[in-house]
N, C-alpha and C. Protein backbone atom coordinates (compact mmCIF):
# COMPACT_ATOMS: atom_id res chain seq x y z
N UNK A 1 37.42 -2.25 -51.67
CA UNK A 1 37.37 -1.29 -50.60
C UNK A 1 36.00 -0.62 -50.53
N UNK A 2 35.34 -0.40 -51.74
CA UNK A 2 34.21 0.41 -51.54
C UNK A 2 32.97 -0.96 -51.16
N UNK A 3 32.96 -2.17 -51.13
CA UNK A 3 32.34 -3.24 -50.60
C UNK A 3 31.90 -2.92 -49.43
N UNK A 4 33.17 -2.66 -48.51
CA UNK A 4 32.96 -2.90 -46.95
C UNK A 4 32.35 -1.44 -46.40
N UNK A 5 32.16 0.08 -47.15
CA UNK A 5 31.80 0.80 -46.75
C UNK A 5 30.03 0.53 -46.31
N UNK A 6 29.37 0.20 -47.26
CA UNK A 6 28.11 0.20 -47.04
C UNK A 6 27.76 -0.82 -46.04
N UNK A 7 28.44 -2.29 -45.60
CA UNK A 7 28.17 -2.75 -44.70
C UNK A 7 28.02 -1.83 -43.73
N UNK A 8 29.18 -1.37 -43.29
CA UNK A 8 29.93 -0.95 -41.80
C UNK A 8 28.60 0.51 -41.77
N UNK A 9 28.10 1.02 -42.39
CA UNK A 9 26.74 1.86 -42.36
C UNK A 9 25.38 1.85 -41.78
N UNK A 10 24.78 0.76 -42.32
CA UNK A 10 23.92 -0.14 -41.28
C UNK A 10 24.39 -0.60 -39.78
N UNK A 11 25.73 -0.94 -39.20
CA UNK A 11 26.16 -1.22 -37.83
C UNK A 11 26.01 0.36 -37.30
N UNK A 12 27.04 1.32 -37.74
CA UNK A 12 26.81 2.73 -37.08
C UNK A 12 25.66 3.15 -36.65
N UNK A 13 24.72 3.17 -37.56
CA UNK A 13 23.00 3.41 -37.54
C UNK A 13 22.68 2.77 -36.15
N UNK A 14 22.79 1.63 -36.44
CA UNK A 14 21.88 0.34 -34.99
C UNK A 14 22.58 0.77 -33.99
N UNK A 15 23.66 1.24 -34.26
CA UNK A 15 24.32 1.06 -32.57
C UNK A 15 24.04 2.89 -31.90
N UNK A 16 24.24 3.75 -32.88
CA UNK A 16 23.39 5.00 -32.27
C UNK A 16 22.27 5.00 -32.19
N UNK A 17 20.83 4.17 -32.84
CA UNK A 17 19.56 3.85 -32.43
C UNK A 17 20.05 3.74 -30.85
N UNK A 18 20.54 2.59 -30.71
CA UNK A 18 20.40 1.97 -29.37
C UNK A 18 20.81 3.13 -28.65
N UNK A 19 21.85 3.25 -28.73
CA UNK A 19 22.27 4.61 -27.53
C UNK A 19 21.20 5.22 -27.11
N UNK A 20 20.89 5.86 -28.69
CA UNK A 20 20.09 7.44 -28.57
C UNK A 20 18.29 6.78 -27.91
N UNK A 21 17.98 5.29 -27.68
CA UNK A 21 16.40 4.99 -27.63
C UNK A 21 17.12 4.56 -26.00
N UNK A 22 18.07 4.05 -25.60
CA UNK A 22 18.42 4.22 -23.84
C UNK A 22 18.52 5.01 -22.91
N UNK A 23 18.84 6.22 -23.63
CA UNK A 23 19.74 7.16 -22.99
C UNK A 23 18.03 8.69 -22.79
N UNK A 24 17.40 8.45 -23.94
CA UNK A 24 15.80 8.76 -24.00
C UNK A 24 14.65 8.23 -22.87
N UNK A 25 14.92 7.03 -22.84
CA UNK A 25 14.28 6.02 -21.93
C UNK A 25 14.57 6.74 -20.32
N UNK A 26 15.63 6.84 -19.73
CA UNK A 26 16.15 7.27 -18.56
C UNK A 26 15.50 8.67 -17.99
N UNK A 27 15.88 9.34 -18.90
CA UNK A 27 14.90 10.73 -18.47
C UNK A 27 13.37 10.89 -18.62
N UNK A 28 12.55 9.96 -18.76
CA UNK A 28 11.00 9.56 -18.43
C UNK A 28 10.98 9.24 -17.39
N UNK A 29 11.82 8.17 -16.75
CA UNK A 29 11.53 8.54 -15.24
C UNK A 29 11.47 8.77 -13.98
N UNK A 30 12.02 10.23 -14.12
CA UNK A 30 12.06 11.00 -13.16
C UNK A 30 10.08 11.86 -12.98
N UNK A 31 9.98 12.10 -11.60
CA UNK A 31 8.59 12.33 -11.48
C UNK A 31 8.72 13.61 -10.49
N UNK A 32 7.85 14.56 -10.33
CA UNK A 32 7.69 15.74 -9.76
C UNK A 32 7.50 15.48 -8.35
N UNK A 33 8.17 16.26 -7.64
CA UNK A 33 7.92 15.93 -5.81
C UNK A 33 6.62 16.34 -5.87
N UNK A 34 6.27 16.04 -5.17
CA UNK A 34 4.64 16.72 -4.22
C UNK A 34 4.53 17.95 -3.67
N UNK A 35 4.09 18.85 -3.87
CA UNK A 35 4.07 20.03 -2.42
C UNK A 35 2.60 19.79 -1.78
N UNK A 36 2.28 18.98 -1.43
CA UNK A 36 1.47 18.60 -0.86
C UNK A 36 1.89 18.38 0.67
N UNK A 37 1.51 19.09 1.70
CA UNK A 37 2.22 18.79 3.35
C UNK A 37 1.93 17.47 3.52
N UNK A 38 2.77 16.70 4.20
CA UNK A 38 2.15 15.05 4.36
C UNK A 38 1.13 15.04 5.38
N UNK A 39 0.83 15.62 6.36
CA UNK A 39 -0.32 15.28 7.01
C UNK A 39 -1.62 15.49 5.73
N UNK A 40 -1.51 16.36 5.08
CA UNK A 40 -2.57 16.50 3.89
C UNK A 40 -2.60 15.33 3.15
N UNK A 41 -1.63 15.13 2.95
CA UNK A 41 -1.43 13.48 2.08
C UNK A 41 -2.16 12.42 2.64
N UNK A 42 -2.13 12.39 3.85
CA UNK A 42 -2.58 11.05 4.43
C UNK A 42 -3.83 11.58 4.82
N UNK A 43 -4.50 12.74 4.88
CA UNK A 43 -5.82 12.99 4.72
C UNK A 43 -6.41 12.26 3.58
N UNK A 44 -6.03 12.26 2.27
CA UNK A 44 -6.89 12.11 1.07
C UNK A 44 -6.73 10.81 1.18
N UNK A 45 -5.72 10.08 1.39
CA UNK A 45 -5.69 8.43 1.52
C UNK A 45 -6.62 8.54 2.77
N UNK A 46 -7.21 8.84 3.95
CA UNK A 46 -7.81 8.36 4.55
C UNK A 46 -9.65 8.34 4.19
N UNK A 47 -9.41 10.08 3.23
CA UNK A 47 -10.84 10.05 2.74
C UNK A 47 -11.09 9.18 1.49
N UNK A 48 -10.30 8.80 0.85
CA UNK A 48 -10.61 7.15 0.34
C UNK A 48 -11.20 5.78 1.09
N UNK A 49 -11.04 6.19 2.62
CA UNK A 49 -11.39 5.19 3.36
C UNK A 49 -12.78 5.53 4.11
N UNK A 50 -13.32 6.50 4.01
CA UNK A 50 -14.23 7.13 4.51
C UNK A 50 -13.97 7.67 5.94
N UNK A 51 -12.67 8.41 5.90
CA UNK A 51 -12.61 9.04 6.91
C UNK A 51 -12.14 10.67 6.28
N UNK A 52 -13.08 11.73 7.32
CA UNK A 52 -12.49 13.19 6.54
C UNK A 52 -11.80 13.92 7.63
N UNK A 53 -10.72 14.32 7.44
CA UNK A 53 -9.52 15.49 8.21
C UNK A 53 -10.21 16.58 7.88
N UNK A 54 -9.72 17.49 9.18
CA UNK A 54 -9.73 19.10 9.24
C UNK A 54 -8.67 19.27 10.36
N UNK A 55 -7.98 20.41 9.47
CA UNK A 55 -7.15 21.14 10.55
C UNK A 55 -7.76 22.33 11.17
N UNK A 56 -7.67 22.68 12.76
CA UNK A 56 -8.44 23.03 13.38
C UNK A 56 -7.41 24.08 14.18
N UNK A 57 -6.68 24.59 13.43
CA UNK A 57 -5.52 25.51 14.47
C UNK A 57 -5.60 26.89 13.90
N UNK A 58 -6.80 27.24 13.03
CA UNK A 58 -6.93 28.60 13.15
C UNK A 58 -7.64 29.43 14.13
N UNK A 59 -7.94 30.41 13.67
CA UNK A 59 -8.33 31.79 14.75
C UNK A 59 -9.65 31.22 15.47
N UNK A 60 -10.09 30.87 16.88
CA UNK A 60 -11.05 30.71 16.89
C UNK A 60 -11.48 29.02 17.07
N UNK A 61 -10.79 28.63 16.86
CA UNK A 61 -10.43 27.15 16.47
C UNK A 61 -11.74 26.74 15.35
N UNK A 62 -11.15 27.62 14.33
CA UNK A 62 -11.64 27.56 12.68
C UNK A 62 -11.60 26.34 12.16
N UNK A 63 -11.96 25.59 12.13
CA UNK A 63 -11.65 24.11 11.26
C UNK A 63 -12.01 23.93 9.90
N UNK A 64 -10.71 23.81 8.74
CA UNK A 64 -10.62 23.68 7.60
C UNK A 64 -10.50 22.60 6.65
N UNK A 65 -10.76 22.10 5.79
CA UNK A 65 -10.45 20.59 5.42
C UNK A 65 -8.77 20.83 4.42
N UNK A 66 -8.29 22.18 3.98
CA UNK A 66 -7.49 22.14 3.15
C UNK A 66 -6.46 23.10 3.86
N UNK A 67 -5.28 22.87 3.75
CA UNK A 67 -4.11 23.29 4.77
C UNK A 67 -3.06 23.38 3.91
N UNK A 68 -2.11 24.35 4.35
CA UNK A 68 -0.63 24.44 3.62
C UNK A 68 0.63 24.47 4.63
N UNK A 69 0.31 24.39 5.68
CA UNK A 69 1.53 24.05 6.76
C UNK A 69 1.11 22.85 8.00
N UNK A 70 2.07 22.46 7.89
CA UNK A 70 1.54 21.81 9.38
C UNK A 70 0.56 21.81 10.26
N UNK A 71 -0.40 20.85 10.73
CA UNK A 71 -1.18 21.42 11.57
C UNK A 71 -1.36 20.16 12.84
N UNK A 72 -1.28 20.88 13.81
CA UNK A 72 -0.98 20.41 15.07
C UNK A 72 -2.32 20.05 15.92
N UNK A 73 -3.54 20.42 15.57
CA UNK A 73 -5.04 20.22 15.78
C UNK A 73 -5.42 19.21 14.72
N UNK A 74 -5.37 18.40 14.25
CA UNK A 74 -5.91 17.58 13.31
C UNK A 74 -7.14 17.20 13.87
N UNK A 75 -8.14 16.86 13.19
CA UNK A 75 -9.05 15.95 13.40
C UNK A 75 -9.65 15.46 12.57
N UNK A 76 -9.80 14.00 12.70
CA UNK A 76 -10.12 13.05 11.55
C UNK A 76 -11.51 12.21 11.75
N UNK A 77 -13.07 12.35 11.73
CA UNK A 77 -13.69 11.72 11.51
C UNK A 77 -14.40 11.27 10.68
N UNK A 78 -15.16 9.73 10.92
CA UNK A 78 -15.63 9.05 10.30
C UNK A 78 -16.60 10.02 9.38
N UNK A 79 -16.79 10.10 7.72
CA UNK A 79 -17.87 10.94 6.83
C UNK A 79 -19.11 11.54 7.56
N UNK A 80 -19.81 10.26 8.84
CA UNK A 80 -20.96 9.89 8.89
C UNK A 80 -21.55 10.95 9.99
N UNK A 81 -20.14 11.62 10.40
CA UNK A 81 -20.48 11.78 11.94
C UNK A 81 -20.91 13.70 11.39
């Protein structure tokens, strides 16, 4: 009887490894939303392309390159211009 204890010791072990290295694995990945407005988003992908945004819907028609709401004046030109 005391034979089969120490086998059956080593199985318990491996099989809570596994659990506990799956169940670890799962919650890595999850990833943080953005608060980034999406028209801003697709600004920086466009200035990767050599094109630069400004939102242009403040006082005055103020034109800014960095925004936190919506903006309904966009304008997007080429770096050069």
């Amino acid at each position: 009887m005391s034979t089969a204890k120490p086998s059956v010791l080593p199985l318990i072990l491996l099989i809570t490894f596994i659990f506990m290295s799956h169940t670890q694995s799962s919650v890595a990945e999850a990833r943080p939303l953005s608060s980034i407005p999406p028209q801003q988003r697709y600004a920086k992908i466009f200035a990767t392309l050599g094109i630069v945004c400004k939102c242009c819907d403040g006082s005055g028609n103020e034109c800014t390159s960095t925004w936190t709401e919506p903006c309904s004046k966009l304008q997007c030109l080429p770096w050069k211009l």
